[in-house]
C-alpha atoms as a PDB file:
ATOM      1  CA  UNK A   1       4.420 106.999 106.430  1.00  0.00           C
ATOM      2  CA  UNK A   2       5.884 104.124 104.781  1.00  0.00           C
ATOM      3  CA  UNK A   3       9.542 103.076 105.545  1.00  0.00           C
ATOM      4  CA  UNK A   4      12.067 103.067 102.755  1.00  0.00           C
ATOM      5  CA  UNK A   5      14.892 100.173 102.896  1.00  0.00           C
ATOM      6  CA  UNK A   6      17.984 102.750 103.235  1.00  0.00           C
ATOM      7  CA  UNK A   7      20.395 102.136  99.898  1.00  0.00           C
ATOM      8  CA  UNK A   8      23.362 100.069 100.352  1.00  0.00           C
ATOM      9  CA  UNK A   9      26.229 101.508 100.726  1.00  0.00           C
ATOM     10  CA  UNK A  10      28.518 101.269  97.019  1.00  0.00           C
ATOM     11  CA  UNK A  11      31.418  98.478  96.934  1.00  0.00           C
ATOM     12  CA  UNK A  12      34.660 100.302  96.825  1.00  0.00           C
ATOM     13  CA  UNK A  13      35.968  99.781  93.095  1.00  0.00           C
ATOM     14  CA  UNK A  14      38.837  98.127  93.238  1.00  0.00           C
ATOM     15  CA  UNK A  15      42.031  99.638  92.374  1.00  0.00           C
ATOM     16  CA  UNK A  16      44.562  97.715  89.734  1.00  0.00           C
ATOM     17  CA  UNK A  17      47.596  98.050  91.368  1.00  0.00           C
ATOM     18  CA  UNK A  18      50.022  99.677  88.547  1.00  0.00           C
ATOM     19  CA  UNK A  19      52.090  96.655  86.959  1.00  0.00           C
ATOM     20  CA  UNK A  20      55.542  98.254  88.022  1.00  0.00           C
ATOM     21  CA  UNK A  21      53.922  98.103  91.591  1.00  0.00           C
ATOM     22  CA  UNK A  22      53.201  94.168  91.034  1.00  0.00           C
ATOM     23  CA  UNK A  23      56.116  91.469  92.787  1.00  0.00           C
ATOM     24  CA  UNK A  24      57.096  90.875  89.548  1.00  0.00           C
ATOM     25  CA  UNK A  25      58.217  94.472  88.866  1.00  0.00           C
ATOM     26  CA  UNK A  26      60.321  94.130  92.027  1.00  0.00           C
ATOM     27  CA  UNK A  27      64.152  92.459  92.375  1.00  0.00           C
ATOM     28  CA  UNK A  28      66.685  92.145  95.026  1.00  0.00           C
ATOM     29  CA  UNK A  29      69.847  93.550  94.608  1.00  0.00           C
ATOM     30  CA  UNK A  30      73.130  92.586  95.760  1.00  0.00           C
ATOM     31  CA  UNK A  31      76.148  95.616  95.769  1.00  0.00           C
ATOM     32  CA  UNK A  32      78.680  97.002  97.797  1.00  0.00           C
ATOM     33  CA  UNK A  33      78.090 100.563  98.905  1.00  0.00           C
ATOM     34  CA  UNK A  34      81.247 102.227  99.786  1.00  0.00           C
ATOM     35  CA  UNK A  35      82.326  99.187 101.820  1.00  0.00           C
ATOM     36  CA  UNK A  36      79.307  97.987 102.739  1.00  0.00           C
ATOM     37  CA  UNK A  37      77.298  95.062 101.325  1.00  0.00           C
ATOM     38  CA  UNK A  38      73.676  96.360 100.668  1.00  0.00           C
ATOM     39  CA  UNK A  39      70.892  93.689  99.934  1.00  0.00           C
ATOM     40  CA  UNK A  40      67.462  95.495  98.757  1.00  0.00           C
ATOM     41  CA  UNK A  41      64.399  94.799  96.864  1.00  0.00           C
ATOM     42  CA  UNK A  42      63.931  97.735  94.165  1.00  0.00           C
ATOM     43  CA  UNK A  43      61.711  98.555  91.989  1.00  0.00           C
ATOM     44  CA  UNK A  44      62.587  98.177  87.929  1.00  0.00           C
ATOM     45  CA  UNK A  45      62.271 101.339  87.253  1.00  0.00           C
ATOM     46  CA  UNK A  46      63.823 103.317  90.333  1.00  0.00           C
ATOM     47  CA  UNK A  47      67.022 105.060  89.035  1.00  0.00           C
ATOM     48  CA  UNK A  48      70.290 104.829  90.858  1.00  0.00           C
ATOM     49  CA  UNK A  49      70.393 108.189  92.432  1.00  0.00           C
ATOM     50  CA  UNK A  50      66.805 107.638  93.701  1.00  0.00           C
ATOM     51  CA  UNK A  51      68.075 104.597  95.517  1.00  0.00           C
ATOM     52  CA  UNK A  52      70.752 105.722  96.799  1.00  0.00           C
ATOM     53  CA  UNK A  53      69.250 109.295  98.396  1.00  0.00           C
ATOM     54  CA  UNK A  54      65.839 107.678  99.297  1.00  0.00           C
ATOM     55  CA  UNK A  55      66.548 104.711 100.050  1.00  0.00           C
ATOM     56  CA  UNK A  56      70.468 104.839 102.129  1.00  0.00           C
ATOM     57  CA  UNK A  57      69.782 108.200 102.360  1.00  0.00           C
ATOM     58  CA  UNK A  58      73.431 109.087 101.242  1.00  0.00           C
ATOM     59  CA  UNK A  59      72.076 112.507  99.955  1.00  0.00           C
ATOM     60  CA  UNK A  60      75.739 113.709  98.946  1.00  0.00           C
ATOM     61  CA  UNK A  61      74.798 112.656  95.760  1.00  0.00           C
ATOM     62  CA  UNK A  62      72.854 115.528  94.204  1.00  0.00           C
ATOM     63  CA  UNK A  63      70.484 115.591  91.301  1.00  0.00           C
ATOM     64  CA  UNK A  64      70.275 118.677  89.155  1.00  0.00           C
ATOM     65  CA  UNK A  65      68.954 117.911  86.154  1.00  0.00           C
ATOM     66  CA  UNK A  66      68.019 114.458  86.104  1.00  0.00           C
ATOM     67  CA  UNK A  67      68.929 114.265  82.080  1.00  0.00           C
ATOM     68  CA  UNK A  68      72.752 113.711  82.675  1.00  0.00           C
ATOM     69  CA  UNK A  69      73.747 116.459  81.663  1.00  0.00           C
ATOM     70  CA  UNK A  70      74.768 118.548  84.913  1.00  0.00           C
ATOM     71  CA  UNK A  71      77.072 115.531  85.909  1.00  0.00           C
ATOM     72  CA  UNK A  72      75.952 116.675  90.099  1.00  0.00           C
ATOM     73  CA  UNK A  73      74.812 113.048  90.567  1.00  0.00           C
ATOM     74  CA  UNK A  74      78.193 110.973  89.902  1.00  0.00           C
ATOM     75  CA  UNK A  75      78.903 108.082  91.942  1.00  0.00           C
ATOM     76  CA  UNK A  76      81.822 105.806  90.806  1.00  0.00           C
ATOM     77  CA  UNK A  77      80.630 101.939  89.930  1.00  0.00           C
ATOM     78  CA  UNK A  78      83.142  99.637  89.707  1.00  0.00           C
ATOM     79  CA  UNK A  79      85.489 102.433  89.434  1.00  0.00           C
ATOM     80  CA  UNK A  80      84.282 104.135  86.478  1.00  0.00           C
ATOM     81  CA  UNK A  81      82.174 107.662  86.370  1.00  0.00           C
ATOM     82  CA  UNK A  82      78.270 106.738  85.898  1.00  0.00           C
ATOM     83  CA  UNK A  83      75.301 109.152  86.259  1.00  0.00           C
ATOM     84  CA  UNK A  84      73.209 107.703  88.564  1.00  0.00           C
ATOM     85  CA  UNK A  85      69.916 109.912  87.441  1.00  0.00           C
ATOM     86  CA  UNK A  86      70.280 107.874  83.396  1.00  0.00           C
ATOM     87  CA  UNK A  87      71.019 104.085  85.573  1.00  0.00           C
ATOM     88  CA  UNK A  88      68.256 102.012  87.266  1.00  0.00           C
ATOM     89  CA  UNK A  89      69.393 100.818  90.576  1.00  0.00           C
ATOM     90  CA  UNK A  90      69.048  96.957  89.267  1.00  0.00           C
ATOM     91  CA  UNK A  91      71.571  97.643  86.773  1.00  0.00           C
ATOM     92  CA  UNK A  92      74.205  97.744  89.606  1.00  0.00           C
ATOM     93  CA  UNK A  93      73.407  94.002  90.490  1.00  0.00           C
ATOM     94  CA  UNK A  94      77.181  92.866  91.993  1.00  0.00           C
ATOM     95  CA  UNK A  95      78.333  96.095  91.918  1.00  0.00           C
ATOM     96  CA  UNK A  96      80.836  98.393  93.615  1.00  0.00           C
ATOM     97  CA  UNK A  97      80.065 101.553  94.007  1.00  0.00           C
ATOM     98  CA  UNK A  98      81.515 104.150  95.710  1.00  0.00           C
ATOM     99  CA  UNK A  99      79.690 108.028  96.475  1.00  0.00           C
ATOM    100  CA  UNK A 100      81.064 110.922  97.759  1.00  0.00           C
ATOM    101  CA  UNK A 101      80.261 109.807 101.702  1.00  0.00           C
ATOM    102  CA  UNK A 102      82.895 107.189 100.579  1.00  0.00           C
ATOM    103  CA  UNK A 103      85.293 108.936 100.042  1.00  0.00           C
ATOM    104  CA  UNK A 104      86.549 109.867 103.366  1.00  0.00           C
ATOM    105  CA  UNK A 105      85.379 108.825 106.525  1.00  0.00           C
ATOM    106  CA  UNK A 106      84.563 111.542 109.109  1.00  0.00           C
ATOM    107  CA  UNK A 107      87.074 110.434 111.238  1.00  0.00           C
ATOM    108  CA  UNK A 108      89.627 109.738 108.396  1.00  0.00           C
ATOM    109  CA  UNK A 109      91.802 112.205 106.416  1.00  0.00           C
ATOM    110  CA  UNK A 110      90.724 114.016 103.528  1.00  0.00           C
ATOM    111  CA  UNK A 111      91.540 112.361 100.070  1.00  0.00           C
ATOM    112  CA  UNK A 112      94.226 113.804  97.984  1.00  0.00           C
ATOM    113  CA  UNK A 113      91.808 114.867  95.425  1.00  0.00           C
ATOM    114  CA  UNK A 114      89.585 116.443  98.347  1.00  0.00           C
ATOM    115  CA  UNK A 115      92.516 118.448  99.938  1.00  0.00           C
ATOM    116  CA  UNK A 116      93.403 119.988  96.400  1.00  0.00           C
ATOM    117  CA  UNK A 117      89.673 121.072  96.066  1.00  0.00           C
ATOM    118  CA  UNK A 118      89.881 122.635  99.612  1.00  0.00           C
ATOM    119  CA  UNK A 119      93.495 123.724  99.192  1.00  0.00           C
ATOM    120  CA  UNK A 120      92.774 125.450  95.676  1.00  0.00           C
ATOM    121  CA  UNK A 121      88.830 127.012  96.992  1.00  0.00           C
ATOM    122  CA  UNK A 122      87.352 124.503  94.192  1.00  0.00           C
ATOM    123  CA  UNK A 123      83.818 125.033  95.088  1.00  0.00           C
ATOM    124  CA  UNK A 124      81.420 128.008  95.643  1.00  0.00           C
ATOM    125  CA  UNK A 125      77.432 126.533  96.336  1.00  0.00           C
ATOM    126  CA  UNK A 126      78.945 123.222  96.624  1.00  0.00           C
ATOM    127  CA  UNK A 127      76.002 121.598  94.750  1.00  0.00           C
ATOM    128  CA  UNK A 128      78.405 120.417  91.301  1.00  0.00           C
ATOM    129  CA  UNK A 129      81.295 119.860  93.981  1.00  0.00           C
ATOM    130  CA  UNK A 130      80.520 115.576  94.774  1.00  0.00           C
ATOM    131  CA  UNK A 131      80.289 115.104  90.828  1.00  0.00           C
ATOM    132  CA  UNK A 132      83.428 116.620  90.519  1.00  0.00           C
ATOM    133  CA  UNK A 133      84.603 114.776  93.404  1.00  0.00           C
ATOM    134  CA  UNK A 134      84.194 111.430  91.824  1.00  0.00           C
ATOM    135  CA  UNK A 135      85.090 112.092  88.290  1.00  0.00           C
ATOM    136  CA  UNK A 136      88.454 113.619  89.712  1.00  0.00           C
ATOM    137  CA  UNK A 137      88.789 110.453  91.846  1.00  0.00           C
ATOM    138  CA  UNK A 138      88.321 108.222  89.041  1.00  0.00           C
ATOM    139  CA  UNK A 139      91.278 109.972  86.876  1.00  0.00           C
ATOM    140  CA  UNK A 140      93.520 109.702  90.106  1.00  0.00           C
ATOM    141  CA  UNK A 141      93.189 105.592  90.116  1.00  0.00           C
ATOM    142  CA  UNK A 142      93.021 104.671  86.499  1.00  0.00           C
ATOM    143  CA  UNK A 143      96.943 104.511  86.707  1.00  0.00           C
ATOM    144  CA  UNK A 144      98.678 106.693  84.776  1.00  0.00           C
ATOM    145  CA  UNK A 145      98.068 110.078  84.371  1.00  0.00           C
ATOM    146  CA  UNK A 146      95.636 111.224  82.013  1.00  0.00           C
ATOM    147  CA  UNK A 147      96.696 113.875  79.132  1.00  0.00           C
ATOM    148  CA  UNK A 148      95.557 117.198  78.963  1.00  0.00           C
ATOM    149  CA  UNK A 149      92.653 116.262  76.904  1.00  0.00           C
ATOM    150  CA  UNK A 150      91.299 113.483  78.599  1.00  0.00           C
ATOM    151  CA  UNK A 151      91.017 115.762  81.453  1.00  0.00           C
ATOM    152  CA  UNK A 152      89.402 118.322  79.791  1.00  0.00           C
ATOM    153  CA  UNK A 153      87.199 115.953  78.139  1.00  0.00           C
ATOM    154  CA  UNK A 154      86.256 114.371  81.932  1.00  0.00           C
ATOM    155  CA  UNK A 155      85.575 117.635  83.464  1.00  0.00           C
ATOM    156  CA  UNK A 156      83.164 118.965  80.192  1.00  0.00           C
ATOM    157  CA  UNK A 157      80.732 116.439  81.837  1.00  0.00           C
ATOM    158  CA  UNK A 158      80.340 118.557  84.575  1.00  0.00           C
ATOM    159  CA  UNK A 159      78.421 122.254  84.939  1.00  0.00           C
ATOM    160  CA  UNK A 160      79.599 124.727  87.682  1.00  0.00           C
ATOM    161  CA  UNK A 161      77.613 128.096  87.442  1.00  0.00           C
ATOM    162  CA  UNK A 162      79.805 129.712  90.563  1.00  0.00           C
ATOM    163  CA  UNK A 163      83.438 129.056  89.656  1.00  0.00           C
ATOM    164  CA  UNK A 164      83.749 129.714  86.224  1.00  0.00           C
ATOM    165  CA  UNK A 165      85.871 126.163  86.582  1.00  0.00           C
ATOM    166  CA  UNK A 166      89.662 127.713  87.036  1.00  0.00           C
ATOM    167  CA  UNK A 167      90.261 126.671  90.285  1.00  0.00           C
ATOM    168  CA  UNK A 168      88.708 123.010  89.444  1.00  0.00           C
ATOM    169  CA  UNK A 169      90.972 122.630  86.907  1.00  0.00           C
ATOM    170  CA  UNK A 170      93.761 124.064  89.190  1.00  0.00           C
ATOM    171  CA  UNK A 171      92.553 121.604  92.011  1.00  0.00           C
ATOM    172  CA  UNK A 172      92.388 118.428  89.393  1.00  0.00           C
ATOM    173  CA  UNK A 173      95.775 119.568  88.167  1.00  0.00           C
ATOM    174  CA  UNK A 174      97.350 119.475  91.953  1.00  0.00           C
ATOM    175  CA  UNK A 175      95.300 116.134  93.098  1.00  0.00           C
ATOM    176  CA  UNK A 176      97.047 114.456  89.436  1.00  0.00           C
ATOM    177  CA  UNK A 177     100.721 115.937  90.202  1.00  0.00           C
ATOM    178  CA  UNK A 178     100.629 114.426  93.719  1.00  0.00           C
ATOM    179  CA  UNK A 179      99.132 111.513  93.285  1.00  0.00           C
ATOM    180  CA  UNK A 180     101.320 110.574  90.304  1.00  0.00           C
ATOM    181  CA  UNK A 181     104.225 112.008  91.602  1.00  0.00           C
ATOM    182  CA  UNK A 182     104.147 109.661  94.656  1.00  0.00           C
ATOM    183  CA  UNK A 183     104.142 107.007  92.361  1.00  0.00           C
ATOM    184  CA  UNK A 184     106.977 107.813  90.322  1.00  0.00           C
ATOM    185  CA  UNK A 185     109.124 108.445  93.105  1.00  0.00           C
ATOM    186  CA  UNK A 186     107.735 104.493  94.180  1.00  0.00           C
ATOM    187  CA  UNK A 187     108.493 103.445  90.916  1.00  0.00           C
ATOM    188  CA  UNK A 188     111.669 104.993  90.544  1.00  0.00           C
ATOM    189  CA  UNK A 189     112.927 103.635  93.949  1.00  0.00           C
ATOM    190  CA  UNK A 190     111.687 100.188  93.053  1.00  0.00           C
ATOM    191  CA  UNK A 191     113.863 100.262  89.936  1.00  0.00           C
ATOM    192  CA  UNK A 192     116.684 102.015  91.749  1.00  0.00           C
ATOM    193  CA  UNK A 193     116.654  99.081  94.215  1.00  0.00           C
ATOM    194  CA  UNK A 194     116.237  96.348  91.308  1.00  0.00           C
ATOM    195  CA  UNK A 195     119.140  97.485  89.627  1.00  0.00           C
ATOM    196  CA  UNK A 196     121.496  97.444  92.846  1.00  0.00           C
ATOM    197  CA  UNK A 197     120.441  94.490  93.734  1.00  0.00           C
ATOM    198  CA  UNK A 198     121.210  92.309  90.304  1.00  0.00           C
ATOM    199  CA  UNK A 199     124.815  94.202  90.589  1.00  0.00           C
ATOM    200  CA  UNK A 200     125.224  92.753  93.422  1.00  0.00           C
ATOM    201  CA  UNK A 201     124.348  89.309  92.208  1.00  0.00           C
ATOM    202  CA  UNK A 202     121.031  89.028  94.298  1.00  0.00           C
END
């Protein structure tokens, strides 16, 4: 019988690593996570809320439909409402940004906005409820208090399907009277003590 020279065994075939995958599709970020500094290295195309579930796992932020539409996956940066399913995490390079775990510690008392959604039963599921959280936090430290419309306007970027969204808006409505009520009482003692003072030639 003659012997046969067994076959080689096949090279592997390399695999091109994706281009996105490649160092170049990679940056380090610099923000400040609800108080914290974060430093990472992200991919370009990993979206905010990704980053912030996977990644910190702060999984308060939900994400419903992932076309910004639902509004379940706001996180304030720098202070303003953004849907973190439509931004790429390396868009918040410098950044502030706060989510709903930074809102209140669990040691710390509830927010004013947060009591008025407990006080006024504005939740059901709870899955819409951080969104809400955040855009309602937003319109309680722009300021001044927002009109009737820019309310409703802030809170049409948000879908409940439990509450039918009366006792949000009764929530938002008690979180805004507080809130702005304590400052113009602050105000209104500031000018109270102004004015006595420059009668009294201080």
């Amino acid at each position: 019988m003659t012997a046969t020279t067994p076959t080689p065994a096949a090279t592997p075939k390399a695999v091109r690593t994706p281009p996105l995958a490649e160092p170049s599709g990679w940056h380090e970020v610099r923000l400040t996570v609800n108080g914290e500094p974060v430093t990472a290295q992200v991919e370009s195309r990993l979206l905010l809320s990704d980053f912030l579930r996977d990644r910190l796992r702060l999984t308060g932020t939900h994400v419903g439909c992932e076309h910004g539409v639902c509004g379940a996956c706001t996180v304030l940066v720098d202070g303003t409402p953004v849907r973190s399913c439509l931004t790429l995490a390396v868009q918040c390079e410098g950044a502030e940004l706060r989510t709903v775990e930074g809102l209140a510690r669990p040691d710390a008392p509830l927010t004013p906005v947060q009591e008025a959604f407990h006080a006024c039963h504005g939740m059901q599921c709870g899955f819409c409820t951080p969104g809400f959280l955040m855009t309602a936090t937003a319109l309680t430290e722009q300021g001044e208090r927002p009109g009737d419309t820019e309310v409703a306007d802030a809170l049409s970027g948000h879908l409940c399907r439990c509450t039918g969204y009366r006792n949000i808006r009764r929530a938002l409505s008690r979180a805004l009277d507080e809130t702005y009520e304590v400052e113009s009482d602050t105000a209104t003692a500031t000018a109270i003590t102004t004015s006595t003072d420059a009668q009294r030639g201080k």
